[in-house]
Structure formats: C-alpha cells, structure tokens
Protein backbone atom coordinates (compact mmCIF):
# COMPACT_ATOMS: atom_id res chain seq x y z
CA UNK A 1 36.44 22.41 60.32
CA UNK A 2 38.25 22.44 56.95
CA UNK A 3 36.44 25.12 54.54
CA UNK A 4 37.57 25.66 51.08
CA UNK A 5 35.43 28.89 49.68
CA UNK A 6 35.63 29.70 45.79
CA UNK A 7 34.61 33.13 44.18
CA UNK A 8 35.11 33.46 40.60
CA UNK A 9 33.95 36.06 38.22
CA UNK A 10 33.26 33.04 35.91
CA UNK A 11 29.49 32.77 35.26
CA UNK A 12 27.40 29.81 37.17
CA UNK A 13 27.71 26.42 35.00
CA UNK A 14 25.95 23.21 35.23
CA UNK A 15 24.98 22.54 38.91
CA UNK A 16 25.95 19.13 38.45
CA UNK A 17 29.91 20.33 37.15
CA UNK A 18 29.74 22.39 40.00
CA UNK A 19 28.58 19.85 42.34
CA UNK A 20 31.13 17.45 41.23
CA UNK A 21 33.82 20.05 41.43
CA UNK A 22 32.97 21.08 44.89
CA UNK A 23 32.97 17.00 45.84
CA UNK A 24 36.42 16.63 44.18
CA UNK A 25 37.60 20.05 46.13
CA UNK A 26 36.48 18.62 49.80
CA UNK A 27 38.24 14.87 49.14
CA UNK A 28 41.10 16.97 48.40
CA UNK A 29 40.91 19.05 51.70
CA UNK A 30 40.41 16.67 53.61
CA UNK A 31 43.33 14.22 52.11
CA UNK A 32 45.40 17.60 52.24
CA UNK A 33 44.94 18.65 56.10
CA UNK A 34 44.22 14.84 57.44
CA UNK A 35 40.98 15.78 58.09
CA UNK A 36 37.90 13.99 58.18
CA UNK A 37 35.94 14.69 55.16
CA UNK A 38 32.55 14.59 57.38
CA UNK A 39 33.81 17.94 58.56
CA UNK A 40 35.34 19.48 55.26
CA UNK A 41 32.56 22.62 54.13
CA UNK A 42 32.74 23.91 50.61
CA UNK A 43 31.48 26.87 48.92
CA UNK A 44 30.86 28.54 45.47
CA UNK A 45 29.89 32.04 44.49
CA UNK A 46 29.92 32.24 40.83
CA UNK A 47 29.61 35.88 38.43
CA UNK A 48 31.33 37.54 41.03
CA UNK A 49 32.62 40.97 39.77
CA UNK A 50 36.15 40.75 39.58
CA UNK A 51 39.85 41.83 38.41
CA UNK A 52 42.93 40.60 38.50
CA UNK A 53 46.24 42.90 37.30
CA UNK A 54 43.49 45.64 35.90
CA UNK A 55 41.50 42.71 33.38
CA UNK A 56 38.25 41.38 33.77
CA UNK A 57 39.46 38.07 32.26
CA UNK A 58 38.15 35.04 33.90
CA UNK A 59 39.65 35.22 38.01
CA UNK A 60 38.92 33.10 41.03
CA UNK A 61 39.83 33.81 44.37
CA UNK A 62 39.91 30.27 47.22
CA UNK A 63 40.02 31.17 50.33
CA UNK A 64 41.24 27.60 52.80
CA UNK A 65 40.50 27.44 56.41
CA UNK A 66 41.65 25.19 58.97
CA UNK A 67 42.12 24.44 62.50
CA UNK A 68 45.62 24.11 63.32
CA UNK A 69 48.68 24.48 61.51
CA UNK A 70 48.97 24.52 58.15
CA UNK A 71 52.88 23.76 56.88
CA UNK A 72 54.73 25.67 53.84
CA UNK A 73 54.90 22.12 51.77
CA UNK A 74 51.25 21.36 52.35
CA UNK A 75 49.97 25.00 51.29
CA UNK A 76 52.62 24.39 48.18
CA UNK A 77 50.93 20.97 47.59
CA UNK A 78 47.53 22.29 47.92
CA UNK A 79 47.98 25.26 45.44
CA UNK A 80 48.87 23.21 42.96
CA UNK A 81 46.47 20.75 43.54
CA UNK A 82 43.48 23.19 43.92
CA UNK A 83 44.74 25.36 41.12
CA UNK A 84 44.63 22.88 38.51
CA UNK A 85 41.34 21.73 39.52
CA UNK A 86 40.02 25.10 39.65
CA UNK A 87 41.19 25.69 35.96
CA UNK A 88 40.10 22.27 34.81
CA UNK A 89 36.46 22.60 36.48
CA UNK A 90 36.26 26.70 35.24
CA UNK A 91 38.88 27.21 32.75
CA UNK A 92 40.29 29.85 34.79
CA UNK A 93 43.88 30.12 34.37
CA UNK A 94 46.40 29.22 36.99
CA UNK A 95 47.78 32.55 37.06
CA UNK A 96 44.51 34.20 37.71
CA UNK A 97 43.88 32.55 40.91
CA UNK A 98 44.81 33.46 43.92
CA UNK A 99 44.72 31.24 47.03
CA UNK A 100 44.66 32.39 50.81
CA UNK A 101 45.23 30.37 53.26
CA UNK A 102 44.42 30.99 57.12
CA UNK A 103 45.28 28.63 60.16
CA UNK A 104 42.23 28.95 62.71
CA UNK A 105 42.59 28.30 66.62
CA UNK A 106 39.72 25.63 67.57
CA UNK A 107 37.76 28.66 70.15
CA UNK A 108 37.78 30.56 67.39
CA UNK A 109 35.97 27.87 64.90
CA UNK A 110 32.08 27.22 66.20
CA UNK A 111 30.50 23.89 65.69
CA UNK A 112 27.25 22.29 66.96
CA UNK A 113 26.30 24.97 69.48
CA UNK A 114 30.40 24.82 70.74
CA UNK A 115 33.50 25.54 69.53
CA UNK A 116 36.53 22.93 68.79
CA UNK A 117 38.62 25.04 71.49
C-alpha cells in the first residue's frame, strides 16, 4: 500500500544503482509508515523533462502514498531521509527536490481484485 514514485530529469544510470536505490527507498518506507515492506511499491522515471525555479538543472520530484495517516514529524523525518538518498543515489541537490505526500483512505487503494477499505 506504501508507494514511493521518483521522476527526475536526471538521465537513466546503471540499472543496478537504480535497483539498489529503489531497494534502499522501499526499506525506508516501510520502516517510515510501519508498513510491511511486502506491500511497499516503488517507481522510477528517469530523463523526465523538467524545471525547477526557471533552470533545467538536475530536479526530482517523489511523490509518497499511503493508507492512513501520515503525521507532520514522520513526513519531516521522511524528507530528510528520502532527500539525502535521492541526492546521494542521483546527485540531485536537496533543494531541487520536491516531495508530496498524500494520505489514501483503504476503498480508495485497490489490491488483489479488492480494495484495503
């Protein structure tokens, strides 16, 4: 139920950085929102065209999803946390990312032919 979606404008890299990345990014989630990881989805786009404040400068946008209630100190701890591994795994700076995050009511979240609602 967890997803953690990454667009950059940063061209595709290794698969297996990316892979790692995207491993280290769903651990995270899934520590971050007590989750089990088995459920935690990731995604990349990469050489997405992009600005950020009118440059074309490396920029990634994350976009977190999760059922329930997400609280102020765990989206502070997960910016931080998701931010540095974003610029450590791209090289995107940490003020070029931006981070959205969106709570998600379990009938509105499909699954396995159901929903978790």
């Amino acid at each position: 139920m967890p997803l953690i979606k990454v667009q950059t404008s940063v061209s595709n890299g290794d698969k297996a950085e990316v892979e790692a990345m995207l491993k280290n990014l769903s651990a995270k989630l899934a520590k971050h929102t007590g989750k089990p990881e088995s459920y935690v989805m990731t995604a990349f786009e990469a050489g997405v065209p992009m600005t950020f404040g009118g440059s074309t400068d490396p920029v990634c946008y994350l976009e977190i999803k999760s059922i329930g209630t997400m609280k102020p100190d765990q989206t502070q701890a997960m910016s931080q946390d998701f931010c540095q591994e974003i610029n450590q795994a791209l090289g995107v700076p940490q003020n070029r990312i931006y981070i959205e995050f969106a709570d998600s009511k379990g009938a509105m979240w499909g699954w396995n032919g159901t929903t978790f609602g």
